[in-house]
C-alpha atoms as a PDB file:
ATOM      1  CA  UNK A   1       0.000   0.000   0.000  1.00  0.00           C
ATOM      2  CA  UNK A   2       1.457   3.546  -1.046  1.00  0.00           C
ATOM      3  CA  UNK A   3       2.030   6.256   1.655  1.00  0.00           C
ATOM      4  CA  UNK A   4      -0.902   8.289   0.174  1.00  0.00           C
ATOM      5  CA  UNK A   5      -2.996   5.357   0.377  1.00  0.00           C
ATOM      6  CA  UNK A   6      -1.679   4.422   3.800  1.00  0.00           C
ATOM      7  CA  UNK A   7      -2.627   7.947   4.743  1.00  0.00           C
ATOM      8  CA  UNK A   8      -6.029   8.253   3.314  1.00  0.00           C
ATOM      9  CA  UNK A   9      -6.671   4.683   5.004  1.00  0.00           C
ATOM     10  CA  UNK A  10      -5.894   5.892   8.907  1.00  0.00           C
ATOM     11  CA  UNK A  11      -8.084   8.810   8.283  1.00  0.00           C
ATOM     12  CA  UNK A  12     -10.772   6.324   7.042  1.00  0.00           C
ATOM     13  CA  UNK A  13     -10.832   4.283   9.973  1.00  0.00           C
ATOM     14  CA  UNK A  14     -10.673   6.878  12.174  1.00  0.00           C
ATOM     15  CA  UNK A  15     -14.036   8.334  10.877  1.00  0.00           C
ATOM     16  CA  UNK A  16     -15.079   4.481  11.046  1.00  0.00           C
ATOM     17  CA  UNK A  17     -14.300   4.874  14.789  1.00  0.00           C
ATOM     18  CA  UNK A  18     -16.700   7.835  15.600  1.00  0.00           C
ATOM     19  CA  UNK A  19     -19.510   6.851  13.600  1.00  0.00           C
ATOM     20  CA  UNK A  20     -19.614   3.102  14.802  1.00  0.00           C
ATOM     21  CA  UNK A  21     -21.068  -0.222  13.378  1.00  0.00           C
ATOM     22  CA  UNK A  22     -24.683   0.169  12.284  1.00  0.00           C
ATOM     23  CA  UNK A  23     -27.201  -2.742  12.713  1.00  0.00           C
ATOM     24  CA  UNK A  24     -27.057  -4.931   9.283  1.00  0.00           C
ATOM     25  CA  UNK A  25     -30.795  -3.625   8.352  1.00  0.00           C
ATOM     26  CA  UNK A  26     -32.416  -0.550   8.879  1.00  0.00           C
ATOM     27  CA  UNK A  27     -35.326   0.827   7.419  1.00  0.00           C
ATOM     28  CA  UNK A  28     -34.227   0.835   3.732  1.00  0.00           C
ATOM     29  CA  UNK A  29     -31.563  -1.023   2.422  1.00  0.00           C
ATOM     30  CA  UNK A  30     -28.283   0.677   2.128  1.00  0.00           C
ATOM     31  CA  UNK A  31     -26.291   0.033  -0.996  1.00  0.00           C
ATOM     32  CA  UNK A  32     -22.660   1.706  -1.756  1.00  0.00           C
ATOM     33  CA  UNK A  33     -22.004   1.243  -5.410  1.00  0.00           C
ATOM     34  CA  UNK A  34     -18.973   1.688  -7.157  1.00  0.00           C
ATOM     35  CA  UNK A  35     -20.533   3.269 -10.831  1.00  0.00           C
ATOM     36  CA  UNK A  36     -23.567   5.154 -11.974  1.00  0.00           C
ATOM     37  CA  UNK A  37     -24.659   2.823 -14.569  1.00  0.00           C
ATOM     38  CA  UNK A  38     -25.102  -0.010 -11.689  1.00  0.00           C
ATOM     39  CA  UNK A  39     -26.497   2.336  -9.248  1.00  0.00           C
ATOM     40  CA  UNK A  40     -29.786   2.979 -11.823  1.00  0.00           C
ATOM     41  CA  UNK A  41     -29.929  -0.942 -12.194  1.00  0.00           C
ATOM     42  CA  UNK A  42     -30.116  -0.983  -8.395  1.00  0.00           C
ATOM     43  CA  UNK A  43     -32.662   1.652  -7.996  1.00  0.00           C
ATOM     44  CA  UNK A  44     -34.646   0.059 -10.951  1.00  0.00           C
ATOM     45  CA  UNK A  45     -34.541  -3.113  -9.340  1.00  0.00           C
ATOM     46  CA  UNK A  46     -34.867  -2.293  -5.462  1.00  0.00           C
ATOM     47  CA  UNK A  47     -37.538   0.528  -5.832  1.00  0.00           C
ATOM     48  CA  UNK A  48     -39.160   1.702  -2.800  1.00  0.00           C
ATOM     49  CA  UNK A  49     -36.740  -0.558  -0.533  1.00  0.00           C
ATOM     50  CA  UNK A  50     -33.205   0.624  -1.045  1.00  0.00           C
ATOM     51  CA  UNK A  51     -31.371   3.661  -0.388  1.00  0.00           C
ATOM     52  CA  UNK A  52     -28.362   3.667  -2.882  1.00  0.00           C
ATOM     53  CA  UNK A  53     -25.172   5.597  -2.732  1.00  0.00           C
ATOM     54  CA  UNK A  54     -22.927   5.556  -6.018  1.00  0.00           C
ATOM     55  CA  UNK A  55     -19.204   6.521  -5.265  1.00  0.00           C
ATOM     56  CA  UNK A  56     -18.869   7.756  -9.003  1.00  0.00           C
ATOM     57  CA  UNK A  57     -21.004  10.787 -10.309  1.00  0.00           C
ATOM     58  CA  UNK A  58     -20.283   9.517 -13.960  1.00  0.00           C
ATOM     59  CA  UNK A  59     -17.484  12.170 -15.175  1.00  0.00           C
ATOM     60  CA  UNK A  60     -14.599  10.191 -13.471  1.00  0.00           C
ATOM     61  CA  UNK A  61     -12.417   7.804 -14.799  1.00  0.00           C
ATOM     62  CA  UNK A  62     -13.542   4.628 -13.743  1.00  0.00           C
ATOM     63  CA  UNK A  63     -10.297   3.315 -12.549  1.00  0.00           C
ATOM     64  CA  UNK A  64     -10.003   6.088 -10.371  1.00  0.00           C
ATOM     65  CA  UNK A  65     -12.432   7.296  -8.446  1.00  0.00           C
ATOM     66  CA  UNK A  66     -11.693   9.651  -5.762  1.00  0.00           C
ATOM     67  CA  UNK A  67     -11.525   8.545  -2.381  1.00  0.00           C
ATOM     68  CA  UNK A  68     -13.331  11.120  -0.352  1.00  0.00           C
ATOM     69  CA  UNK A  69     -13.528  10.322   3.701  1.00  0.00           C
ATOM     70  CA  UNK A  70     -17.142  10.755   3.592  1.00  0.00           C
ATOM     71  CA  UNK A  71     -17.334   7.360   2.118  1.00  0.00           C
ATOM     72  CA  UNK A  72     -16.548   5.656   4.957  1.00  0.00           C
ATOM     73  CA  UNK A  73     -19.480   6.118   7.029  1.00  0.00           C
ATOM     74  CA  UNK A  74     -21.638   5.292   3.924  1.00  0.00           C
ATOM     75  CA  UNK A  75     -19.749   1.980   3.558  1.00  0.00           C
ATOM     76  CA  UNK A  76     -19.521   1.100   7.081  1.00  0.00           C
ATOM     77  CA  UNK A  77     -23.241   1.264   7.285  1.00  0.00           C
ATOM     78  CA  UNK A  78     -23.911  -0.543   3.582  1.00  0.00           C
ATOM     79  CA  UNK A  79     -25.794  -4.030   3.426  1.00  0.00           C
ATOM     80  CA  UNK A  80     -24.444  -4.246   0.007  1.00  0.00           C
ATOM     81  CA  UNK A  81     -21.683  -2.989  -1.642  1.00  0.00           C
ATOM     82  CA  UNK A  82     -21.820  -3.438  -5.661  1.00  0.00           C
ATOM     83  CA  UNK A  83     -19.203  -2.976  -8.139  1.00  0.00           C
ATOM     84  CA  UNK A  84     -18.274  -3.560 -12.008  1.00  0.00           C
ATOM     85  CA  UNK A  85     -15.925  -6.351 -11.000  1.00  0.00           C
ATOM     86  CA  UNK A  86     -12.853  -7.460 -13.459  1.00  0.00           C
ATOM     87  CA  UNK A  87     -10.457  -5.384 -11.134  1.00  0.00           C
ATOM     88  CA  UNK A  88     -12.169  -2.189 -12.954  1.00  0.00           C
ATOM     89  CA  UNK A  89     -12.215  -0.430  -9.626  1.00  0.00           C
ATOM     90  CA  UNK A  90      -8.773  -2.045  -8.426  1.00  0.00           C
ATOM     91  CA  UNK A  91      -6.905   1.804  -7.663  1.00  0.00           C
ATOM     92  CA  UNK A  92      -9.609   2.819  -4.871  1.00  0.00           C
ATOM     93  CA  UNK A  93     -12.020   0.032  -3.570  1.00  0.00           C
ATOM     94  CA  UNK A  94      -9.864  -2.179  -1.910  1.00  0.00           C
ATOM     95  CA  UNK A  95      -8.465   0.802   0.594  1.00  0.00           C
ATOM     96  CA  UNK A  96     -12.450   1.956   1.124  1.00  0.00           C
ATOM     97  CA  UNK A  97     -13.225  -1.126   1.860  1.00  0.00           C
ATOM     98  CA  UNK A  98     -10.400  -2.196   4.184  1.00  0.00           C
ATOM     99  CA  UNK A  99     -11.423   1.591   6.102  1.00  0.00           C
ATOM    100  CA  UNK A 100     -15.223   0.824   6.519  1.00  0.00           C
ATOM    101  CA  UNK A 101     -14.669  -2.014   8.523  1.00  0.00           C
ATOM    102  CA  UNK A 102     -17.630  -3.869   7.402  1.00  0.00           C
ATOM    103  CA  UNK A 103     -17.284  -7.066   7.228  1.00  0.00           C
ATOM    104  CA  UNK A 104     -20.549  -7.645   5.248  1.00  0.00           C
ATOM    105  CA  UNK A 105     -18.964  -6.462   2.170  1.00  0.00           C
ATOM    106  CA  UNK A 106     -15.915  -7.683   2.498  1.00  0.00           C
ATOM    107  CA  UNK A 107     -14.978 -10.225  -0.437  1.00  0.00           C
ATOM    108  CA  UNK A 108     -15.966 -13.333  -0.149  1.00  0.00           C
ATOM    109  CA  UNK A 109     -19.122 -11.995   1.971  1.00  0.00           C
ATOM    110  CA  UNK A 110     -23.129 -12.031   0.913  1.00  0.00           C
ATOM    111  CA  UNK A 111     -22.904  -7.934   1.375  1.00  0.00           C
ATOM    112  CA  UNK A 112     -19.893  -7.956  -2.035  1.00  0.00           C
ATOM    113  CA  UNK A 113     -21.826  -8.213  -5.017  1.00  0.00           C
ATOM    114  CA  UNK A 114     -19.775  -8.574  -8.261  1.00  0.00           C
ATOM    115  CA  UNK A 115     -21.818  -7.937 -11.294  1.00  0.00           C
ATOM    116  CA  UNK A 116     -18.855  -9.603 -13.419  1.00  0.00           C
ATOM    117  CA  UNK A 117     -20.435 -12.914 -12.220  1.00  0.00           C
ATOM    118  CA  UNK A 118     -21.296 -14.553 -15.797  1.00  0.00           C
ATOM    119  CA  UNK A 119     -20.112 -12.284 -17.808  1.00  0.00           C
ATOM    120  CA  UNK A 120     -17.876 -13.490 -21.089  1.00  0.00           C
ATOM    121  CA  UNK A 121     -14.641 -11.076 -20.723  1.00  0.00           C
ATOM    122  CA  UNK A 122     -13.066  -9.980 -23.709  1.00  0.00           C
ATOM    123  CA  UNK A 123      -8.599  -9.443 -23.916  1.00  0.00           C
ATOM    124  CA  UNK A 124      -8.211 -11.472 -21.185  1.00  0.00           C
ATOM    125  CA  UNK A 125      -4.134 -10.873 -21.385  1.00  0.00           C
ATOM    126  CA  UNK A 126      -1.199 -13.622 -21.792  1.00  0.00           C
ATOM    127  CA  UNK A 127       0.827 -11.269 -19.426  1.00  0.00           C
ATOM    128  CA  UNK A 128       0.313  -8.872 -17.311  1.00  0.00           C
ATOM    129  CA  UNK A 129       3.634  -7.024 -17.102  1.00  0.00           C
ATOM    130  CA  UNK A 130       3.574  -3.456 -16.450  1.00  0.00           C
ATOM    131  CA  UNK A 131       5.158  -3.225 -19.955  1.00  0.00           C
ATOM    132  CA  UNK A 132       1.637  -3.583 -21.542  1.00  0.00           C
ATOM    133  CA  UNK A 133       0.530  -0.871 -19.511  1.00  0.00           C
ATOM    134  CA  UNK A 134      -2.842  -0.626 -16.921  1.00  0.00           C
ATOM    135  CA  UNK A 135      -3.581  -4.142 -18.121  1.00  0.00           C
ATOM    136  CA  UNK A 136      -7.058  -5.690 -16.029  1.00  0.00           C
ATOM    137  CA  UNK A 137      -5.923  -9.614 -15.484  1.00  0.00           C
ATOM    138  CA  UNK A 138      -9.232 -10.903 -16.028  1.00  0.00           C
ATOM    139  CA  UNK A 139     -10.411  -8.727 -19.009  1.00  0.00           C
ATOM    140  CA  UNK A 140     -11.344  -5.477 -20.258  1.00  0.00           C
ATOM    141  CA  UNK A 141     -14.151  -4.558 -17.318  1.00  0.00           C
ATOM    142  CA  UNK A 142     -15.790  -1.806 -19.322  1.00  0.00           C
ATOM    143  CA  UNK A 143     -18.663  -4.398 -20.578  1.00  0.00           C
ATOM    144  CA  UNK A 144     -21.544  -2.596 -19.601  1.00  0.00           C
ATOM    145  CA  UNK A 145     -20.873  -0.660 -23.024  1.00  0.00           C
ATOM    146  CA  UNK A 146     -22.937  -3.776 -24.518  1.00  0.00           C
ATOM    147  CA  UNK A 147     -26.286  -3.978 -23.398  1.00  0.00           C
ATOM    148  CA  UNK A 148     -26.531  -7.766 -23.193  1.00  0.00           C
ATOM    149  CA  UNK A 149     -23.843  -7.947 -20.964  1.00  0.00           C
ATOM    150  CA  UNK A 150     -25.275  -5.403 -18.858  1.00  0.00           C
ATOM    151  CA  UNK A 151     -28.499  -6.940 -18.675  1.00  0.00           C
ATOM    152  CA  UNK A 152     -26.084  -9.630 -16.424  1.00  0.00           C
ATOM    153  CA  UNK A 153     -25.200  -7.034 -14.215  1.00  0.00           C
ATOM    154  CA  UNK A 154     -29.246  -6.402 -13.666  1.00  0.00           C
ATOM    155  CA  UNK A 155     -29.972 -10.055 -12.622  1.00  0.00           C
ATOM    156  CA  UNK A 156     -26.640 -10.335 -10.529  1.00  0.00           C
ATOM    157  CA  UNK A 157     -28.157  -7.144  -8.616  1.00  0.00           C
ATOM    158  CA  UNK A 158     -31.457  -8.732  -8.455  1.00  0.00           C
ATOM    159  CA  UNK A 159     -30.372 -12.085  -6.698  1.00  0.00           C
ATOM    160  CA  UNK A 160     -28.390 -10.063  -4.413  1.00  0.00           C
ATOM    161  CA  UNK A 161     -31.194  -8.145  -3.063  1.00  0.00           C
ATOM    162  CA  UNK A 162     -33.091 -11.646  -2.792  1.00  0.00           C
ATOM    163  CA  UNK A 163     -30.026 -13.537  -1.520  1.00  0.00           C
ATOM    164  CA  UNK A 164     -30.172 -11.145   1.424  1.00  0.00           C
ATOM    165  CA  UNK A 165     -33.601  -9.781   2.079  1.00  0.00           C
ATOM    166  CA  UNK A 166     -35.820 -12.897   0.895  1.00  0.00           C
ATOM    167  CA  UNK A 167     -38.688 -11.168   1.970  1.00  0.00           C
ATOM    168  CA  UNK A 168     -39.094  -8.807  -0.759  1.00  0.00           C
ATOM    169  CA  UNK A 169     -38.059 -10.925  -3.278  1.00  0.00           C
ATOM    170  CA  UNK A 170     -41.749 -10.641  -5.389  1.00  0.00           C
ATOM    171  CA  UNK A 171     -41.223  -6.816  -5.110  1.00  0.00           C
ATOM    172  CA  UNK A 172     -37.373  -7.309  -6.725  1.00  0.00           C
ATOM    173  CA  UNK A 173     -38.434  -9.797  -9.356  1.00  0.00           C
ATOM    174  CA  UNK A 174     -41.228  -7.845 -10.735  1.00  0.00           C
ATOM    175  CA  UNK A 175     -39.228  -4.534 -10.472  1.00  0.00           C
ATOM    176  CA  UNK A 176     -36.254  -6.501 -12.382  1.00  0.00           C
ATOM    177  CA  UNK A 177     -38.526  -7.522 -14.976  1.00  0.00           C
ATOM    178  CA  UNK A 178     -40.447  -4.537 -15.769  1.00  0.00           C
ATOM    179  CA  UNK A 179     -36.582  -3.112 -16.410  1.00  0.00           C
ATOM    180  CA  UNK A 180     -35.114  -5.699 -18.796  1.00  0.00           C
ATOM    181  CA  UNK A 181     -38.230  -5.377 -20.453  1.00  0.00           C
ATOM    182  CA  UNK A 182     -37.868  -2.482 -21.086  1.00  0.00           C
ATOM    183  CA  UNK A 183     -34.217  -2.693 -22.003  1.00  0.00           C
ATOM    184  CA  UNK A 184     -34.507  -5.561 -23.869  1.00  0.00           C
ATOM    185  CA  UNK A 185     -36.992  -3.338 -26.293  1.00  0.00           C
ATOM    186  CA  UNK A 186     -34.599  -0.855 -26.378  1.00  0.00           C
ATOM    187  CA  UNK A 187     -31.762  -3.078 -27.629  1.00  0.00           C
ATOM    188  CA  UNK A 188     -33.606  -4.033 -30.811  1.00  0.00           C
ATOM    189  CA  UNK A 189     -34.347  -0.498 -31.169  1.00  0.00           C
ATOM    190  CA  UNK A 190     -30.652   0.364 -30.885  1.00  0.00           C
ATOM    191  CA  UNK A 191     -29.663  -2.775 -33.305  1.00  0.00           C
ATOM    192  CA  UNK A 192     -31.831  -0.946 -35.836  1.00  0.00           C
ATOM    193  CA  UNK A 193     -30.658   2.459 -35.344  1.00  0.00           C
ATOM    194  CA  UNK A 194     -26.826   1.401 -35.130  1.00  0.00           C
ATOM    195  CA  UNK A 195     -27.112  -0.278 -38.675  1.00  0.00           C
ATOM    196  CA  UNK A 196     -25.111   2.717 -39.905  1.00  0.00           C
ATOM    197  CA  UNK A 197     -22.255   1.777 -38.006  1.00  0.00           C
ATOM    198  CA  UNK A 198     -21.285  -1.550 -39.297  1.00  0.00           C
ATOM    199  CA  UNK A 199     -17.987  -1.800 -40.502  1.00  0.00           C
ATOM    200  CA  UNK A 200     -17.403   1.646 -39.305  1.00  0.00           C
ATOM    201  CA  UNK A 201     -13.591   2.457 -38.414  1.00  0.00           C
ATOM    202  CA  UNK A 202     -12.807   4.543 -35.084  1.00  0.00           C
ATOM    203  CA  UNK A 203     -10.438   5.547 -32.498  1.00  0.00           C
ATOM    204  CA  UNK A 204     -10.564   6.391 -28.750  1.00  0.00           C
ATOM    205  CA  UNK A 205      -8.738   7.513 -26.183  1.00  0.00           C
ATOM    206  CA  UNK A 206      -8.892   4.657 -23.644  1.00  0.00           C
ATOM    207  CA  UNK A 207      -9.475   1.172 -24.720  1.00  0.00           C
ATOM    208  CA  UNK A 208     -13.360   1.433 -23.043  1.00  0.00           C
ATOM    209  CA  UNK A 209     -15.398   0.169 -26.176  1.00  0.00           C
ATOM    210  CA  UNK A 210     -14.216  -3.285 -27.502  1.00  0.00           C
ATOM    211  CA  UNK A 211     -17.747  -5.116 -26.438  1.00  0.00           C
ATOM    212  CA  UNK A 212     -19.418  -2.099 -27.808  1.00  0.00           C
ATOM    213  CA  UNK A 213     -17.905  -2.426 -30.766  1.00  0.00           C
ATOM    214  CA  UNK A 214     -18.428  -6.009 -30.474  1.00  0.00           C
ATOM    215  CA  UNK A 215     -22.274  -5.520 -30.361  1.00  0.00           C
ATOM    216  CA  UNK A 216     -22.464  -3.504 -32.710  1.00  0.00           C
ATOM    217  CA  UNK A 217     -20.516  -4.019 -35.524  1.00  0.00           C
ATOM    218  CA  UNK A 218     -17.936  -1.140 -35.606  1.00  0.00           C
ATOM    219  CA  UNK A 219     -14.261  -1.813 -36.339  1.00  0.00           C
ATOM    220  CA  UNK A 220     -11.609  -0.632 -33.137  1.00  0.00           C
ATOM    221  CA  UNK A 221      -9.288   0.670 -34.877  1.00  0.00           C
ATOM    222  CA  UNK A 222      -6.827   2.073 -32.307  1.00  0.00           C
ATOM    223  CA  UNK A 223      -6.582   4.212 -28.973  1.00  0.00           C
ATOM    224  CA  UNK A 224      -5.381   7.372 -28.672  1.00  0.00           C
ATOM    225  CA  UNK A 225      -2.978   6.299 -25.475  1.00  0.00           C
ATOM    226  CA  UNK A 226      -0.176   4.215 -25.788  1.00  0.00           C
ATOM    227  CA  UNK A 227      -1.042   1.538 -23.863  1.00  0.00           C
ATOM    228  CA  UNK A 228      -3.605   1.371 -21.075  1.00  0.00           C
ATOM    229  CA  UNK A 229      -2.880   3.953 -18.852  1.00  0.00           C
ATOM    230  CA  UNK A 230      -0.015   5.122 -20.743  1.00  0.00           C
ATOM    231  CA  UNK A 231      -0.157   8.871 -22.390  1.00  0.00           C
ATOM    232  CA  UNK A 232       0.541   8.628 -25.760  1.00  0.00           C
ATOM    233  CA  UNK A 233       3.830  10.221 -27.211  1.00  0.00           C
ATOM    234  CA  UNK A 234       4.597  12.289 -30.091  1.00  0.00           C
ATOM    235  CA  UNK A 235       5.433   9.448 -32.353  1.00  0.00           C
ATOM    236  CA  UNK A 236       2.663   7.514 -31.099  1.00  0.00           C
ATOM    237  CA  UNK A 237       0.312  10.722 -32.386  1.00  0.00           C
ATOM    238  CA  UNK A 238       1.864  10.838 -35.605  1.00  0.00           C
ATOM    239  CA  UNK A 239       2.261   7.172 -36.345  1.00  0.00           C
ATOM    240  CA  UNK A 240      -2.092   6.925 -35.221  1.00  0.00           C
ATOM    241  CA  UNK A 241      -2.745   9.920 -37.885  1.00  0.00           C
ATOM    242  CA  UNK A 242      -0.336   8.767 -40.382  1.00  0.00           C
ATOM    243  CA  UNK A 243      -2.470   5.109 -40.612  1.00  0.00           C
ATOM    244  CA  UNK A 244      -6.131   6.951 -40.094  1.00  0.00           C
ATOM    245  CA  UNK A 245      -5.247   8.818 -42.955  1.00  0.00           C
ATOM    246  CA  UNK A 246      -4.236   6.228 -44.786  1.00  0.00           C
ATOM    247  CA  UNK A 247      -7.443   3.672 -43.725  1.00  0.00           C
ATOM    248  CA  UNK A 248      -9.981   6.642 -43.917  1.00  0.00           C
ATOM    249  CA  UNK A 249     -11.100   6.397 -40.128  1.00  0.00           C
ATOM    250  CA  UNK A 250     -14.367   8.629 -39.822  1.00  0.00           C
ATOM    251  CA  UNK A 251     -14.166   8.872 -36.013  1.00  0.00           C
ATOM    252  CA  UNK A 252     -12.431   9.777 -33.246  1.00  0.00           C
ATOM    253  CA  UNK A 253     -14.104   9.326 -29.395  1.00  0.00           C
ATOM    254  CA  UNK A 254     -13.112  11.518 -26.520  1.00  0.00           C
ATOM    255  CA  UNK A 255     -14.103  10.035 -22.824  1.00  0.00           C
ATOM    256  CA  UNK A 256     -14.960  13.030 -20.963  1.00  0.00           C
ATOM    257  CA  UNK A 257     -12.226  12.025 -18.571  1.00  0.00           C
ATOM    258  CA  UNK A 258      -9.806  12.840 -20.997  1.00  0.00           C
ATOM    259  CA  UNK A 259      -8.843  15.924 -22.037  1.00  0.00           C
ATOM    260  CA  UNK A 260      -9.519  17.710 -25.509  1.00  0.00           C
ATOM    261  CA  UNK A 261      -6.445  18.790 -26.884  1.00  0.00           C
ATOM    262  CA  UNK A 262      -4.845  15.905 -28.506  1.00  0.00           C
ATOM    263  CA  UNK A 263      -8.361  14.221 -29.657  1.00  0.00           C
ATOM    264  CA  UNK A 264      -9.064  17.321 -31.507  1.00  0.00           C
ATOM    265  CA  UNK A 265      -5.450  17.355 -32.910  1.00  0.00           C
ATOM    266  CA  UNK A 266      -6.296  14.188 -34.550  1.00  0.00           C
ATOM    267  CA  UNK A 267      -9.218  14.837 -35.961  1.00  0.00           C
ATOM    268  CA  UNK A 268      -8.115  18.019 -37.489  1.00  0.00           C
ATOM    269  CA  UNK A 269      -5.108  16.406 -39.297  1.00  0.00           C
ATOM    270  CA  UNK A 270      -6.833  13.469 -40.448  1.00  0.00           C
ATOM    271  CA  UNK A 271     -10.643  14.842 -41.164  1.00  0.00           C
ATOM    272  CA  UNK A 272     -12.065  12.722 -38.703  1.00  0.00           C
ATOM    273  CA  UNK A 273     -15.137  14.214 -36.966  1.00  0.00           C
ATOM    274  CA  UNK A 274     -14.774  13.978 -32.935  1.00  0.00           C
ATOM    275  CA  UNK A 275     -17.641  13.133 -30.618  1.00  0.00           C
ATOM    276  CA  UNK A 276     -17.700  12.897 -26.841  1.00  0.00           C
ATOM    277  CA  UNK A 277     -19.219  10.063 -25.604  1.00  0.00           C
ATOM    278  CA  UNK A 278     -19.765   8.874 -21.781  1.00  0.00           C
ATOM    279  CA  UNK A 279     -18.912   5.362 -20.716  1.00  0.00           C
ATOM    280  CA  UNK A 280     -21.260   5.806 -17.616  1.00  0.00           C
ATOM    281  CA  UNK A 281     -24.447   7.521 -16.930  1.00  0.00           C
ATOM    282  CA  UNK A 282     -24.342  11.465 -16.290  1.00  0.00           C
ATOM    283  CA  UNK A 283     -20.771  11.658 -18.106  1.00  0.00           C
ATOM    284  CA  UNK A 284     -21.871  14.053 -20.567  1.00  0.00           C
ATOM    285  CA  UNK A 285     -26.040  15.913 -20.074  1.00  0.00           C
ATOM    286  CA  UNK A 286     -28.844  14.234 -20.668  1.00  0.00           C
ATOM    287  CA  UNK A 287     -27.323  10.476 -20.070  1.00  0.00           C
ATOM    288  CA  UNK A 288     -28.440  10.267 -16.230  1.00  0.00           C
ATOM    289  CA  UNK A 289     -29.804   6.811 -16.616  1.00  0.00           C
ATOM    290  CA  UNK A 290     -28.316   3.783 -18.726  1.00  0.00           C
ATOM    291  CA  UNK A 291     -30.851   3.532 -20.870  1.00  0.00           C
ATOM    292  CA  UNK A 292     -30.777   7.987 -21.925  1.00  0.00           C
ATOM    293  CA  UNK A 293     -26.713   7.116 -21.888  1.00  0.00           C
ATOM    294  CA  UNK A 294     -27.108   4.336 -24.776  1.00  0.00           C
ATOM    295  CA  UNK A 295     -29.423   6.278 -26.641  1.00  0.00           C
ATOM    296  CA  UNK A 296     -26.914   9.425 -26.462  1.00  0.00           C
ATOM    297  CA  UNK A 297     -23.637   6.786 -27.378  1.00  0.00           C
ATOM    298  CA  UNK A 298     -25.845   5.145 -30.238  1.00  0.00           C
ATOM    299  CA  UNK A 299     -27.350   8.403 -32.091  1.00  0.00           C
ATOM    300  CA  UNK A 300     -24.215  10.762 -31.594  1.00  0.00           C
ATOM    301  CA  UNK A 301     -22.350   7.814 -33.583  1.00  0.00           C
ATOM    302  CA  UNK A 302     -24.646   7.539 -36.344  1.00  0.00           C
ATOM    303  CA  UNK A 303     -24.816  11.334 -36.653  1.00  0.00           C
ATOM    304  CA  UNK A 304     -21.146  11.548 -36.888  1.00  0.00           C
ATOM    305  CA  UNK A 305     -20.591   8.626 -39.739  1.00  0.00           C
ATOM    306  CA  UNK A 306     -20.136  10.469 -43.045  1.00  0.00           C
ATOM    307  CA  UNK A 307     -22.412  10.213 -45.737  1.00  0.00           C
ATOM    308  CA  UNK A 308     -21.778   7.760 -48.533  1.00  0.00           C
END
């Protein structure tokens, strides 16, 4: 554990101290989670029932969260604690957890609720050497960028809440299938809409959108970093704009995490058109719920695909 992280941990646990333990259930049940996009799943699916805190507000970079010490007291009290999983939140949820002192969502624990859990990873890597960068062991984590993945994530909240508080579990199955109901219209909708995109050649900054591109037909062409994690160089840049120029890629993606400046140097020198897009809910306006944040990814893409 770093100094810094050392640090931030002692002041943790001493805010653990003066708050106290909390009884396991109060009147609502408290959920910590990790990222927006699983926090509307949980409200979706717990309704009336839970109360549900979301470390993330949707414009940070999902490997690194801040810490803030006001999430102690928040996890200390959670019945559940609910994250991505894949070792997406591996920079700041171990320390959090380690400072709540709750040993109901502590791994291994009914309160730790993975929404990984049967979910098909994609670059699982050979090596993990910190020569290839930020690289997740397990898999890119950034699968809730393809709906049918994410619809996992729903039913892994879902038998969480039922796992643990049995007697609601009418009021969490109905509530659970209203929602993928309604998503699962959605995603034909969105399979119609993204038709556009097959075939369709982009860059990004951060490697978030392989199972997006997966589901949807576009061709990854490259990321804007070096490596995962890594800020790209000079010759990186020009080597990137050099081969969109010569491949015709239409599109460059900016993560709101990121900043603008090199992005839009790329597009300008190879006539690519750039688009901000959120990889959570409430990255960019108007995407405050999974469902508003597809429909923003799906029709900003389209818009931006040049016309034949």
């Amino acid at each position: 554990m770093t100094s810094t992280l050392l640090r931030i941990v002692t002041v943790m646990a001493a805010l653990t101290a003066l708050f106290g333990s909390a009884p396991a259930h109060a009147a609502k049940i408290r959920i910590v989670i990790t990222l927006t996009d699983l926090a509307d799943f949980a409200r979706e699916v717990g309704g009336d029932h839970v109360d549900v805190f979301c470390l993330a507000t949707g414009i940070e970079d999902t490997h690194g969260v801040p810490m803030k010490p006001s999430f102690v007291p928040r996890m200390n009290r959670a019945d559940l604690l609910v994250l991505v999983g894949l070792e997406c939140e591996h920079s700041f949820l171990p320390a959090l957890i380690e400072a709540s002192k709750n040993s109901r969502i502590e791994y291994g624990h009914p309160g730790y609720v993975d929404c990984s859990a049967g979910v098909s990873p994609v670059e699982v890597p050979l090596s993990t050497g910190h020569s290839q960068g930020d690289v997740h062991p397990y898999g890119n984590p950034h699968y809730m960028l393809d709906p049918l993945r994410a619809r996992i994530a729903v039913t892994n909240i879902c038998n969480a809440l039922v796992a643990s508080f049995p007697q609601y579990q009418a009021d969490f199955t109905r509530n659970r299938d209203v929602y993928l109901a309604r998503l699962n219209a959605k995603i034909v909708e969105w399979e119609a809409a993204a038709k556009p995109l097959k075939g369709v050649k982009f860059v990004s900054y951060h490697l978030h959108w392989p199972y997006f591109a997966e589901r949807f037909g576009l061709d990854y062409f490259g990321t804007i970093e070096l490596k995962p994690g890594i800020d790209p160089t000079p010759h990186h840049i020009a080597e990137l704009i050099a081969d969109m120029k010569a491949q015709r890629v239409p599109i460059v993606i900016r993560e709101p995490q990121f900043p603008e400046k090199v992005p839009k140097l790329i597009a300008q020198q190879t006539g690519a058109s750039l688009v901000k897009l959120p990889i959570m809910p409430g990255g960019v306006p108007r995407t405050e719920t999974y469902i508003k944040e597809m429909d923003y990814i799906i029709h900003t893409l389209v818009a931006a695909v040049p016309a034949k």
